[in-house]
N, C-alpha and C. Protein backbone atom coordinates (compact mmCIF):
# COMPACT_ATOMS: atom_id res chain seq x y z
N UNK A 1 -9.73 -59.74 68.59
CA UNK A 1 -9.72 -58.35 69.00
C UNK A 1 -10.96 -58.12 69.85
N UNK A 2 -10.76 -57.66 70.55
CA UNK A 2 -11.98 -57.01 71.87
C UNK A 2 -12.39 -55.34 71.39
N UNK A 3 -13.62 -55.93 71.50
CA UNK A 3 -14.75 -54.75 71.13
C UNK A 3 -15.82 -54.68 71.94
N UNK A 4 -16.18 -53.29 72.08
CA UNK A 4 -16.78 -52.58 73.15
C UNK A 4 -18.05 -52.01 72.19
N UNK A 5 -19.54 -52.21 72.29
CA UNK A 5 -20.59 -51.10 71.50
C UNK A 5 -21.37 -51.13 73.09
N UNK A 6 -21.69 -49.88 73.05
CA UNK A 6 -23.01 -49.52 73.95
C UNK A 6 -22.75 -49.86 75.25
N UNK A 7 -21.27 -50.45 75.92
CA UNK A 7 -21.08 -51.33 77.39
C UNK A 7 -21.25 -52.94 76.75
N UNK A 8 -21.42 -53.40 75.73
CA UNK A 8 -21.38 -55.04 75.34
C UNK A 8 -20.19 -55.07 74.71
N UNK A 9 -19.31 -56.25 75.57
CA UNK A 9 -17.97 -56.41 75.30
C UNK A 9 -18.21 -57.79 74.38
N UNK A 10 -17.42 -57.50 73.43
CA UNK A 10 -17.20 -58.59 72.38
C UNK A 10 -16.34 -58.86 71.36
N UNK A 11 -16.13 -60.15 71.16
CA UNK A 11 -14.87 -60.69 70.13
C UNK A 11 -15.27 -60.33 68.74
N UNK A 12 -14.29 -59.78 67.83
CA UNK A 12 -14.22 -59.80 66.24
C UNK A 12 -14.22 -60.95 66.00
N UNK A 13 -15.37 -61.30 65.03
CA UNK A 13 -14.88 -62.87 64.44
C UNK A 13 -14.74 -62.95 63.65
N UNK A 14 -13.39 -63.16 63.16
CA UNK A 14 -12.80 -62.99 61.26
C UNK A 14 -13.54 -63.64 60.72
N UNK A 15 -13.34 -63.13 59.30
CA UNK A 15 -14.29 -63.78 57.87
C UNK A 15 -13.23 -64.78 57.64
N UNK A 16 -14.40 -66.30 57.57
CA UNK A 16 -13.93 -67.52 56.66
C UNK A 16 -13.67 -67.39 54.96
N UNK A 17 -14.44 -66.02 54.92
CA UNK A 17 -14.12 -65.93 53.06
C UNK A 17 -13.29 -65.24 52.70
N UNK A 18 -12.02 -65.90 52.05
CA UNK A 18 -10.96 -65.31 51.59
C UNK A 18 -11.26 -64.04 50.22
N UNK A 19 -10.69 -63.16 50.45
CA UNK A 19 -10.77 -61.86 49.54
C UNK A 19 -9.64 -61.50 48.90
N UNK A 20 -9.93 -61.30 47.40
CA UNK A 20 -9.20 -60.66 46.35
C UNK A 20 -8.97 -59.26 46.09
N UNK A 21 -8.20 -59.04 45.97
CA UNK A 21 -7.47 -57.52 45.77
C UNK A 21 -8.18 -56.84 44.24
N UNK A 22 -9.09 -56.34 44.24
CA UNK A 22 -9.69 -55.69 42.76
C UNK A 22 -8.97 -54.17 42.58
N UNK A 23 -8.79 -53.57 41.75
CA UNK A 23 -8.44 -52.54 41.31
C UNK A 23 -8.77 -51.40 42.42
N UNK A 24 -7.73 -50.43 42.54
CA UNK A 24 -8.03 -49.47 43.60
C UNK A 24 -9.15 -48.59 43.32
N UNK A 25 -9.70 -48.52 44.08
CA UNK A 25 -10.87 -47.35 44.25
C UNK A 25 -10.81 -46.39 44.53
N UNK A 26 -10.03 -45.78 45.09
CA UNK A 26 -10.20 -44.79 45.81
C UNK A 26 -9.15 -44.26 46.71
N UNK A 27 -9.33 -43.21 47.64
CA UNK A 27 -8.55 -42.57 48.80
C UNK A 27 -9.42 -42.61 49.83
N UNK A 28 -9.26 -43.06 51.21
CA UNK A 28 -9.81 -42.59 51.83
C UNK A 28 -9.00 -42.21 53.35
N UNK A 29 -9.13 -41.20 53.93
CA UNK A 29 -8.23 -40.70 54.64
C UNK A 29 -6.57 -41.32 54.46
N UNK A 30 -6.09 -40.68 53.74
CA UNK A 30 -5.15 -40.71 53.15
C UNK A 30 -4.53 -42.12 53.00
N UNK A 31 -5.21 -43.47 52.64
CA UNK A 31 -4.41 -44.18 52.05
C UNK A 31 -5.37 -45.11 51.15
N UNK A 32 -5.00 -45.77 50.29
CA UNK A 32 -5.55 -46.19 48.95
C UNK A 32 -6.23 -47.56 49.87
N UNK A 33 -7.72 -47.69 49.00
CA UNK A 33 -8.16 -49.17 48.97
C UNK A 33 -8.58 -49.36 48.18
N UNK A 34 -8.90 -50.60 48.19
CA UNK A 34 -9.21 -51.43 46.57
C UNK A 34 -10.16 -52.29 46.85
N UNK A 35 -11.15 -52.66 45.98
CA UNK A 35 -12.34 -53.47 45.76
C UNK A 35 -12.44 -54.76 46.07
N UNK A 36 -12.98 -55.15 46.95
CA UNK A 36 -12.47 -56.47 47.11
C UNK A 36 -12.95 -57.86 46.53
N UNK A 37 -12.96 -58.82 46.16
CA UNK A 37 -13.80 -59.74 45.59
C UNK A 37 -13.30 -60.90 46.37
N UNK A 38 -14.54 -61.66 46.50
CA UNK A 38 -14.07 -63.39 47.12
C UNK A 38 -13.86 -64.20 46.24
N UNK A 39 -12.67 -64.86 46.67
CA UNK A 39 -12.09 -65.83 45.23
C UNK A 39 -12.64 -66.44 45.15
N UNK A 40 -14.11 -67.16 45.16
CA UNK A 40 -14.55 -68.23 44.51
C UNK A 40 -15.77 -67.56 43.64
N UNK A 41 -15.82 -66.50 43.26
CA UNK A 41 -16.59 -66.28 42.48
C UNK A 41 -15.88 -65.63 41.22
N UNK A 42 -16.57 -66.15 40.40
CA UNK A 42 -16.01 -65.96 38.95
C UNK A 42 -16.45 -64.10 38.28
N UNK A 43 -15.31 -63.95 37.29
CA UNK A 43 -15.51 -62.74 37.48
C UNK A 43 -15.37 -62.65 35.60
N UNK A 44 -16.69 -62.43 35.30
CA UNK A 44 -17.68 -62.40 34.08
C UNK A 44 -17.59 -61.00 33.60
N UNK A 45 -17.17 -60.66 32.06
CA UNK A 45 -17.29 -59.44 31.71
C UNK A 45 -18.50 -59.20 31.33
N UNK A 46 -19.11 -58.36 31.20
CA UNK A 46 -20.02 -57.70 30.84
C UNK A 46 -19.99 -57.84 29.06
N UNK A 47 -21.62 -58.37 29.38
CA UNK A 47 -21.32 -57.94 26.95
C UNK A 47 -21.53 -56.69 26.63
N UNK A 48 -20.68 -56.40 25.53
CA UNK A 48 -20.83 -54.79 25.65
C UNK A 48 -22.15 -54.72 24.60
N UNK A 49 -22.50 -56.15 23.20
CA UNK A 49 -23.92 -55.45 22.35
C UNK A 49 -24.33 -56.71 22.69
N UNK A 50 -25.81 -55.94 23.37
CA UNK A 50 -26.91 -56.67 23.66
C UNK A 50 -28.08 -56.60 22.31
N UNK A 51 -28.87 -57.31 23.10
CA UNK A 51 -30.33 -57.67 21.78
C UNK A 51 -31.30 -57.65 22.70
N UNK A 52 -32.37 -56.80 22.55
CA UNK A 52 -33.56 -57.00 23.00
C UNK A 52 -34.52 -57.17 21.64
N UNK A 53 -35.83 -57.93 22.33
CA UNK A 53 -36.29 -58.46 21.10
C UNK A 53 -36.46 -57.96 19.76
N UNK A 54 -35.40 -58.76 19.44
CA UNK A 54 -34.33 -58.84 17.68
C UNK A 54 -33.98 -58.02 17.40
N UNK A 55 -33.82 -56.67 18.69
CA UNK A 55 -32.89 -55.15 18.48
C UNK A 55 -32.12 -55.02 18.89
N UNK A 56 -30.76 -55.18 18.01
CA UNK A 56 -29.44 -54.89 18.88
C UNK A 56 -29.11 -53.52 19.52
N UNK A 57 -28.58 -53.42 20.41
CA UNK A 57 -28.21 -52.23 20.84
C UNK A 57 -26.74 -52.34 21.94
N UNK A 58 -26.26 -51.12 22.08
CA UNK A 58 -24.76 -51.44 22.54
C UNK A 58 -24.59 -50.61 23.87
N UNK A 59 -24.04 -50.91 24.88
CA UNK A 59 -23.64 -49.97 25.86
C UNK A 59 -22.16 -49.50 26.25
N UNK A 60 -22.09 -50.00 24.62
CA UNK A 60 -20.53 -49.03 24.49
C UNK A 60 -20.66 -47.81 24.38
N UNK A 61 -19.37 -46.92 25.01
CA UNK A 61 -19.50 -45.39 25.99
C UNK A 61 -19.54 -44.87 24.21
N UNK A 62 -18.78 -45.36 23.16
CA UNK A 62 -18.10 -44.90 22.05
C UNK A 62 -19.44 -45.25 20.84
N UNK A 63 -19.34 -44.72 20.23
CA UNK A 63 -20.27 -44.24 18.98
C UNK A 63 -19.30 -45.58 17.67
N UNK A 64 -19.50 -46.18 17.05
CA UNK A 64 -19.31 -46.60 16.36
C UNK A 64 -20.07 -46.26 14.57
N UNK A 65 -20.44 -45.22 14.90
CA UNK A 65 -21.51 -44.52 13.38
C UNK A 65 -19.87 -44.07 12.61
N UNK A 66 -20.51 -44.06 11.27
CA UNK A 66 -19.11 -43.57 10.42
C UNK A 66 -19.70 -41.74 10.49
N UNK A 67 -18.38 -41.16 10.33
CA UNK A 67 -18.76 -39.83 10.31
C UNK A 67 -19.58 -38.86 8.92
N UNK A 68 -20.29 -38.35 9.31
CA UNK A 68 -20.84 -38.01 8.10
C UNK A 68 -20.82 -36.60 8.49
N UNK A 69 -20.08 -35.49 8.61
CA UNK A 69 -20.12 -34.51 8.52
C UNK A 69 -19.18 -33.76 7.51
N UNK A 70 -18.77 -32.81 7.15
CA UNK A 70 -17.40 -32.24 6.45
C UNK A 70 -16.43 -31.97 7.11
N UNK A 71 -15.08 -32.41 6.87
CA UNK A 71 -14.07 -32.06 7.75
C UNK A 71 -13.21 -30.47 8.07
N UNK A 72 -14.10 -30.03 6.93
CA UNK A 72 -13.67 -28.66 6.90
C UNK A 72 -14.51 -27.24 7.45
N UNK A 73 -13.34 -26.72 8.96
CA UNK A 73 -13.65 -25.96 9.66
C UNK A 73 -13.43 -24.60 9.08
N UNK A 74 -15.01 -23.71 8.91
CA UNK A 74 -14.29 -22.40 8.58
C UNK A 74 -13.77 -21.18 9.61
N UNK A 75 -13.61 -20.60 9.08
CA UNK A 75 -12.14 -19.94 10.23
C UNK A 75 -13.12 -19.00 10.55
N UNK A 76 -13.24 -18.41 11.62
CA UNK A 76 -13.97 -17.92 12.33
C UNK A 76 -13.12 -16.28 12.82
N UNK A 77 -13.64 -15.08 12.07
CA UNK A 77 -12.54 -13.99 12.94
C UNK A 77 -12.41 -13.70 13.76
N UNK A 78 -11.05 -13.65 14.50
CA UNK A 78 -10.57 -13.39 16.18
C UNK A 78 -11.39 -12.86 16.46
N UNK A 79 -11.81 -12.88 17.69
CA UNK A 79 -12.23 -11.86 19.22
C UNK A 79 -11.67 -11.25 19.51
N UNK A 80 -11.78 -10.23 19.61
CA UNK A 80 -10.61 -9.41 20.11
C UNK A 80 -10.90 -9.23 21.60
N UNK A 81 -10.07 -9.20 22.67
CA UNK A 81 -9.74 -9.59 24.14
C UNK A 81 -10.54 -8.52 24.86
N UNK A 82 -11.46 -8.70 25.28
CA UNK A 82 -11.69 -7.12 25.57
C UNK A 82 -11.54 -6.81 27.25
N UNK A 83 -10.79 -7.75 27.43
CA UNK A 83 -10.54 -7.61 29.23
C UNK A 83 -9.38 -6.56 29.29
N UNK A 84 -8.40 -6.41 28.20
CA UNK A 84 -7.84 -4.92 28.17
C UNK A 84 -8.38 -3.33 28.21
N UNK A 85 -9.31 -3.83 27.32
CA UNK A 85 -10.52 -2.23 27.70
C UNK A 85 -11.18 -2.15 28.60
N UNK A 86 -11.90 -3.70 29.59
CA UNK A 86 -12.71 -3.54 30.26
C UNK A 86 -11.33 -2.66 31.30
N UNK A 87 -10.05 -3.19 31.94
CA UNK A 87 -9.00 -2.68 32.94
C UNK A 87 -9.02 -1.52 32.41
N UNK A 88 -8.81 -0.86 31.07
CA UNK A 88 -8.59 0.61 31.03
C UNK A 88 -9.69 1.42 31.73
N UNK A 89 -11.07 1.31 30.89
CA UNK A 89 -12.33 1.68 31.85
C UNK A 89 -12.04 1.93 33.28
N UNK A 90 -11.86 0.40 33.91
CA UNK A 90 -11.91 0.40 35.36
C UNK A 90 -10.91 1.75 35.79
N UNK A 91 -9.45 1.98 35.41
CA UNK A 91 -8.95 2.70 35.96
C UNK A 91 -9.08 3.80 35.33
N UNK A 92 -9.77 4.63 34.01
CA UNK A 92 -10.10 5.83 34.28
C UNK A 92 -11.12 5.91 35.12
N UNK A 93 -12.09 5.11 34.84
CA UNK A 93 -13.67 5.50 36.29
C UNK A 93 -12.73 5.30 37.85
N UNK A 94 -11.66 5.09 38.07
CA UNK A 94 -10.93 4.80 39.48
C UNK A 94 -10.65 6.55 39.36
N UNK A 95 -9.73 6.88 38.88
CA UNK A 95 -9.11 8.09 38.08
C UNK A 95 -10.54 9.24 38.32
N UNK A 96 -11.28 8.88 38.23
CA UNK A 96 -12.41 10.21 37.59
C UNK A 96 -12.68 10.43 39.61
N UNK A 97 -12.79 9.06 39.85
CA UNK A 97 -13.69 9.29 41.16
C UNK A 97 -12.75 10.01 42.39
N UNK A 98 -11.85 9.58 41.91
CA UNK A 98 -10.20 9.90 42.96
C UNK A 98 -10.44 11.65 42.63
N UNK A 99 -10.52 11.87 41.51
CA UNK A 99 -10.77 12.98 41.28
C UNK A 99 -11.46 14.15 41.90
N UNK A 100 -12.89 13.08 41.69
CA UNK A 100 -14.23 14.07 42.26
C UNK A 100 -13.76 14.48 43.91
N UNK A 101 -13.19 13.14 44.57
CA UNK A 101 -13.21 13.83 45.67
C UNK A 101 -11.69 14.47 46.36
N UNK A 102 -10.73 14.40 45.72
CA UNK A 102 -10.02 15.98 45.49
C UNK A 102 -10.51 16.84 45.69
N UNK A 103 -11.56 17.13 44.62
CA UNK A 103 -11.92 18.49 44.22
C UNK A 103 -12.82 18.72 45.51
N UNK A 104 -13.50 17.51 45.85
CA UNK A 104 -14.37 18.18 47.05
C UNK A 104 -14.06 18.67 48.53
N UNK A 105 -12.59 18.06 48.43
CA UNK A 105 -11.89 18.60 49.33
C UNK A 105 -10.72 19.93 49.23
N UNK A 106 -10.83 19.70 48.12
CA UNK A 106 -9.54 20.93 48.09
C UNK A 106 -8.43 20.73 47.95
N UNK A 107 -8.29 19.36 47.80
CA UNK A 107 -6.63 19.58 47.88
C UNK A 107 -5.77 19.53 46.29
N UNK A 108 -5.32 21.14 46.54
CA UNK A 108 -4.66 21.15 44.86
C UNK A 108 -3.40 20.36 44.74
N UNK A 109 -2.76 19.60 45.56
CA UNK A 109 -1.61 19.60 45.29
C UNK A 109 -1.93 17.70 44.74
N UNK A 110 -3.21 16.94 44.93
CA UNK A 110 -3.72 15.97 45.02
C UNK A 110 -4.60 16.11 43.67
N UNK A 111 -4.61 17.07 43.48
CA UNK A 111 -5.78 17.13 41.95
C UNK A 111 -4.46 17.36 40.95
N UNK A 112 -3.47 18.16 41.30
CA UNK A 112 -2.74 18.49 40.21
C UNK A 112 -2.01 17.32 39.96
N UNK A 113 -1.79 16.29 40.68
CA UNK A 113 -1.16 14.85 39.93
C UNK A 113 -2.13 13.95 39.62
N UNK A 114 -3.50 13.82 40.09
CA UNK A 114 -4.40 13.27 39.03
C UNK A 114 -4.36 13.67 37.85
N UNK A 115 -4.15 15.18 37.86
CA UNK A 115 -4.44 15.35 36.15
C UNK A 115 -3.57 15.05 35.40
N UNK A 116 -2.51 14.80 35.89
CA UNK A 116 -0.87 14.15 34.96
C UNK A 116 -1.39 12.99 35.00
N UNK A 117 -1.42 12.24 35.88
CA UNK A 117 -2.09 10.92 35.22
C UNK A 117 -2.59 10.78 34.56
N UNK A 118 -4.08 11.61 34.48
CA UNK A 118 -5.78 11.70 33.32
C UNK A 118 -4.82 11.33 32.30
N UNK A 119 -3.77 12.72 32.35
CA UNK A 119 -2.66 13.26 30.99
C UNK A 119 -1.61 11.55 30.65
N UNK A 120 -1.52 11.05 31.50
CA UNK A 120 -0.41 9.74 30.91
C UNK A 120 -1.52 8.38 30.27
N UNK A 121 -2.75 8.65 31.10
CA UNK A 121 -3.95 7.80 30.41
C UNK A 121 -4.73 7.70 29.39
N UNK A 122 -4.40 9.06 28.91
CA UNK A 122 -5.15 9.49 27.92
C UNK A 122 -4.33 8.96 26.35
N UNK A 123 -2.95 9.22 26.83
CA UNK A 123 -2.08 8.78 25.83
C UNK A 123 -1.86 7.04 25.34
């Protein structure tokens, strides 16, 4: 393949080292790749419990301790939701202000169905 950097024209020169397909990694602009490894290298797990001097220790993600707590959760009394009162609030203070400026304008025919509302909100 012919390649161009900076005005220097030049050949791709494929890799002599053959590559292994490792587990996908990722997305990247919309299509999957995967990790690659060269087959002549050996592929060694990791120990999961190590020893540093004469202290074992583990870099397992998981806890292996036995549980020592009580299994018994006490019940805790509901919450009650209060995002229903906070919406009522909101629309009488909507209600009050719609109000105020009715009144500062005058218009009765605009105040007299706020107050049927106040009247259906109240209930």
């Amino acid at each position: 393949m012919k390649l161009s950097y900076r005005g220097i024209n030049y050949e791709q020169e494929s890799s002599s080292i053959e590559f292994e397909l490792g587990e996908l990694g990722g997305k990247y602009r919309g299509s999957n790749w995967h990790y690659r490894y060269p087959r002549h290298m050996v592929h060694i797990k990791p120990k999961v419990y190590r020893q540093y001097r004469g202290v074992a220790y583990s870099s397992c993600p998981y806890t292996l301790v036995q549980e020592s707590y009580c299994r018994f959760t006490p019940k805790t009394p509901p919450v009650k939701n209060r995002s229903a009162d906070i919406h009522w609030e909101n629309m009488r203070r909507s209600l009050d202000r719609r109000l105020a400026v009715a009144l500062e304008k005058g218009d009765t025919k605009l105040i007299s169905l706020l107050e049927k509302e106040s009247q259906q909100l109240s209930l």
